[in-house]
C-alpha atoms as a PDB file:
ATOM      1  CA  UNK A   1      51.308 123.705 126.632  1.00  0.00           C
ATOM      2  CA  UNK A   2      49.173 122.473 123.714  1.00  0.00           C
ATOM      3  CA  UNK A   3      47.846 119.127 123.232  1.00  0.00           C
ATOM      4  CA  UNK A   4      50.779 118.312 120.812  1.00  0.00           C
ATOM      5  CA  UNK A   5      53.363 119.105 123.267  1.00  0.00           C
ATOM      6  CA  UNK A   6      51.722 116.563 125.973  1.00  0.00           C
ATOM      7  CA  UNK A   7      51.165 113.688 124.059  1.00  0.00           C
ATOM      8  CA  UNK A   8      55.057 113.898 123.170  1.00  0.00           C
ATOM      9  CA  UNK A   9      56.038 114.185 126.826  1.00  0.00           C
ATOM     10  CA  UNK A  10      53.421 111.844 127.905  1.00  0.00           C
ATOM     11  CA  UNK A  11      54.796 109.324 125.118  1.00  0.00           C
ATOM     12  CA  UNK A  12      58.813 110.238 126.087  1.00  0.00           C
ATOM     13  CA  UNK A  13      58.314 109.215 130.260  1.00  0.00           C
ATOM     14  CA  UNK A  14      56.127 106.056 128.923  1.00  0.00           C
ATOM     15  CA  UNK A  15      58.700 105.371 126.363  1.00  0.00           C
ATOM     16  CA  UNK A  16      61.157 106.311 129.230  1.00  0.00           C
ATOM     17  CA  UNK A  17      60.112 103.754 131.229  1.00  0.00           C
ATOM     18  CA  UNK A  18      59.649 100.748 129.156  1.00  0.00           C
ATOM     19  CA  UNK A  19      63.586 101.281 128.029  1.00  0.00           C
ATOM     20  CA  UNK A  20      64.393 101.101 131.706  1.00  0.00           C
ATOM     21  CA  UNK A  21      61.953  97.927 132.547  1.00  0.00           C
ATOM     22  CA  UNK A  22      63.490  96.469 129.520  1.00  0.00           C
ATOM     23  CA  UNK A  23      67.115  96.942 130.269  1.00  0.00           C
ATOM     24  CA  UNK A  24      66.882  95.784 133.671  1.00  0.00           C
ATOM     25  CA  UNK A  25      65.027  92.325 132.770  1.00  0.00           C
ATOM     26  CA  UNK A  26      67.965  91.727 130.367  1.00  0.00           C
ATOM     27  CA  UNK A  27      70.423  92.294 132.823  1.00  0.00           C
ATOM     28  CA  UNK A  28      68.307  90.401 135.783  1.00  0.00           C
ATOM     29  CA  UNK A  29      68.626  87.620 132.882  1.00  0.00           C
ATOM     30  CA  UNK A  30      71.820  87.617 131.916  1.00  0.00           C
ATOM     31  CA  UNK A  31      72.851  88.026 136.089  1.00  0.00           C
ATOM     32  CA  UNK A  32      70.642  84.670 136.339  1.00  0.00           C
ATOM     33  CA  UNK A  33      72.252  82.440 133.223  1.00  0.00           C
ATOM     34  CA  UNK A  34      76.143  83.720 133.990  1.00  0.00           C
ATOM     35  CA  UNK A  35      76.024  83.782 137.699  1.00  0.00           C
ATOM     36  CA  UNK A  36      72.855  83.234 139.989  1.00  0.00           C
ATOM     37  CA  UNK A  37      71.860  80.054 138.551  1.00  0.00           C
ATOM     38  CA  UNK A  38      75.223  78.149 140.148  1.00  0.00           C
ATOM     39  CA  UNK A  39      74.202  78.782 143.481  1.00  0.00           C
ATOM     40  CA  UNK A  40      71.982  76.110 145.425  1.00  0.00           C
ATOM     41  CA  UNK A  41      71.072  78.805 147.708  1.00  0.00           C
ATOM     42  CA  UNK A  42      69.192  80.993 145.204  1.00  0.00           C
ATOM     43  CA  UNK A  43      67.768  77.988 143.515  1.00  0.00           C
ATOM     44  CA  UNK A  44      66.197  77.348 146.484  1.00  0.00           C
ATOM     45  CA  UNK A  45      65.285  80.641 147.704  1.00  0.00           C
ATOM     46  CA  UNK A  46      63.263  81.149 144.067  1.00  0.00           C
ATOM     47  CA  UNK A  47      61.511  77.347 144.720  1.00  0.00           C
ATOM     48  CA  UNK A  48      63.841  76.320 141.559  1.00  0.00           C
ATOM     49  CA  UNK A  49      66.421  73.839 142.922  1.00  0.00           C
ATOM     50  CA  UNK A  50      65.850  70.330 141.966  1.00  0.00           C
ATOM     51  CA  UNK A  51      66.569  67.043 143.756  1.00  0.00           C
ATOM     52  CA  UNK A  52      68.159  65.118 141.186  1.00  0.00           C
ATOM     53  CA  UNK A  53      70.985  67.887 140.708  1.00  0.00           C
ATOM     54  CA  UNK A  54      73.043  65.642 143.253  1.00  0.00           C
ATOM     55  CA  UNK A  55      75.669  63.258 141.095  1.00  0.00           C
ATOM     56  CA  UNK A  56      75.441  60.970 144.519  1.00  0.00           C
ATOM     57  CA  UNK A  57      71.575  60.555 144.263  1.00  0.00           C
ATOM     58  CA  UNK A  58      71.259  59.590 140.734  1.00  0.00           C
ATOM     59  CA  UNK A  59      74.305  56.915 141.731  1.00  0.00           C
ATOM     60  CA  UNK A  60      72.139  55.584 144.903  1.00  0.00           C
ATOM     61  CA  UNK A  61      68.923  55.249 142.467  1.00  0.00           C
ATOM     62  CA  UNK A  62      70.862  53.561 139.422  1.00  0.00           C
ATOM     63  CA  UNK A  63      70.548  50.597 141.590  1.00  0.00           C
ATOM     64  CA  UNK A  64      73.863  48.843 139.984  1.00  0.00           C
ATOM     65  CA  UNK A  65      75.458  47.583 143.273  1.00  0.00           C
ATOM     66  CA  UNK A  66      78.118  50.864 143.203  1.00  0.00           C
ATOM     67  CA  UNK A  67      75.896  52.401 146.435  1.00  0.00           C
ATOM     68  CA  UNK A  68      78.740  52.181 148.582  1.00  0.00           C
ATOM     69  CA  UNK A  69      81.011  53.869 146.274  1.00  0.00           C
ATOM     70  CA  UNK A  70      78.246  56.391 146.176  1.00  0.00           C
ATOM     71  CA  UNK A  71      77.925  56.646 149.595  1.00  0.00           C
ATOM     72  CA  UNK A  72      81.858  57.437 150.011  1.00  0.00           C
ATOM     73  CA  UNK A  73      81.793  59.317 147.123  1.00  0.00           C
ATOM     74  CA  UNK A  74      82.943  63.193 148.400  1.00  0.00           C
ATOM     75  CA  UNK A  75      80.714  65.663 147.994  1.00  0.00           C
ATOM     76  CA  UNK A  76      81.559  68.869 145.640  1.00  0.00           C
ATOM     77  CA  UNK A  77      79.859  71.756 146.986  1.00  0.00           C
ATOM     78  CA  UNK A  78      78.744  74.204 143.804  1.00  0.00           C
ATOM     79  CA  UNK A  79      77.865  77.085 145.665  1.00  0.00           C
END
Protein backbone atom coordinates (compact mmCIF):
# COMPACT_ATOMS: atom_id res chain seq x y z
CA UNK A 1 0.00 0.00 0.00
CA UNK A 2 1.50 3.37 -1.01
CA UNK A 3 1.30 6.49 0.84
CA UNK A 4 -1.63 7.65 -1.44
CA UNK A 5 -3.71 4.74 -0.69
CA UNK A 6 -3.38 5.41 3.30
CA UNK A 7 -4.03 8.84 3.55
CA UNK A 8 -7.44 8.01 1.63
CA UNK A 9 -8.32 5.23 4.06
CA UNK A 10 -6.97 7.07 6.94
CA UNK A 11 -9.20 10.18 5.75
CA UNK A 12 -12.48 7.65 4.87
CA UNK A 13 -12.58 5.96 8.85
CA UNK A 14 -11.90 9.75 10.16
CA UNK A 15 -14.44 11.02 7.81
CA UNK A 16 -16.35 7.79 8.84
CA UNK A 17 -16.55 8.72 12.12
CA UNK A 18 -17.34 12.31 12.28
CA UNK A 19 -20.65 11.38 9.98
CA UNK A 20 -21.56 8.98 12.74
CA UNK A 21 -20.72 11.51 15.84
CA UNK A 22 -22.64 13.95 13.83
CA UNK A 23 -25.75 12.00 13.14
CA UNK A 24 -26.12 10.80 16.51
CA UNK A 25 -25.88 14.43 18.23
CA UNK A 26 -28.72 15.42 15.85
CA UNK A 27 -30.78 12.72 16.77
CA UNK A 28 -29.75 12.91 20.73
CA UNK A 29 -31.13 16.61 19.90
CA UNK A 30 -34.00 16.20 18.24
CA UNK A 31 -34.88 13.00 20.99
CA UNK A 32 -34.31 15.95 23.67
CA UNK A 33 -36.62 18.98 21.99
CA UNK A 34 -39.62 16.35 20.79
CA UNK A 35 -39.60 14.05 23.70
CA UNK A 36 -37.03 14.03 26.70
CA UNK A 37 -37.43 17.52 27.60
CA UNK A 38 -41.33 16.84 28.95
CA UNK A 39 -40.24 14.64 31.51
CA UNK A 40 -39.41 16.06 35.14
CA UNK A 41 -37.52 13.00 35.70
CA UNK A 42 -34.81 13.57 33.06
CA UNK A 43 -34.75 17.22 33.80
CA UNK A 44 -33.68 16.34 36.92
CA UNK A 45 -31.50 13.50 36.32
CA UNK A 46 -29.34 16.03 33.76
CA UNK A 47 -29.39 18.91 36.87
CA UNK A 48 -31.84 20.87 34.29
CA UNK A 49 -35.26 21.00 36.00
CA UNK A 50 -36.20 24.29 37.35
CA UNK A 51 -38.30 25.32 40.36
CA UNK A 52 -40.48 27.79 38.95
CA UNK A 53 -41.85 25.21 36.25
CA UNK A 54 -44.74 24.60 38.90
CA UNK A 55 -48.06 26.82 37.78
CA UNK A 56 -48.92 26.41 41.80
CA UNK A 57 -45.59 28.09 42.92
CA UNK A 58 -45.61 31.07 40.77
CA UNK A 59 -49.53 31.41 42.16
CA UNK A 60 -48.22 31.09 46.00
CA UNK A 61 -45.38 33.86 45.18
CA UNK A 62 -47.76 36.34 43.18
CA UNK A 63 -48.79 37.23 46.60
CA UNK A 64 -52.49 38.44 45.37
CA UNK A 65 -54.57 36.81 48.19
CA UNK A 66 -55.58 33.65 45.58
CA UNK A 67 -53.02 31.25 47.89
CA UNK A 68 -55.75 29.18 48.90
CA UNK A 69 -57.02 28.68 45.51
CA UNK A 70 -53.45 27.80 44.83
CA UNK A 71 -53.15 25.60 47.46
CA UNK A 72 -56.39 23.53 46.24
CA UNK A 73 -55.45 23.99 42.95
CA UNK A 74 -54.89 20.05 41.49
CA UNK A 75 -51.82 19.22 40.44
CA UNK A 76 -51.16 18.11 36.59
CA UNK A 77 -48.43 15.74 36.53
CA UNK A 78 -46.30 16.30 33.00
CA UNK A 79 -44.34 13.35 33.12
Amino acid sequence: MNLQEGLIAAFSVFASLVIVLVVVCLGWYLVWKLFLSRFKLVRELLGLAQSSDSPTHAENLSGDGSSSRARNARKVRRD
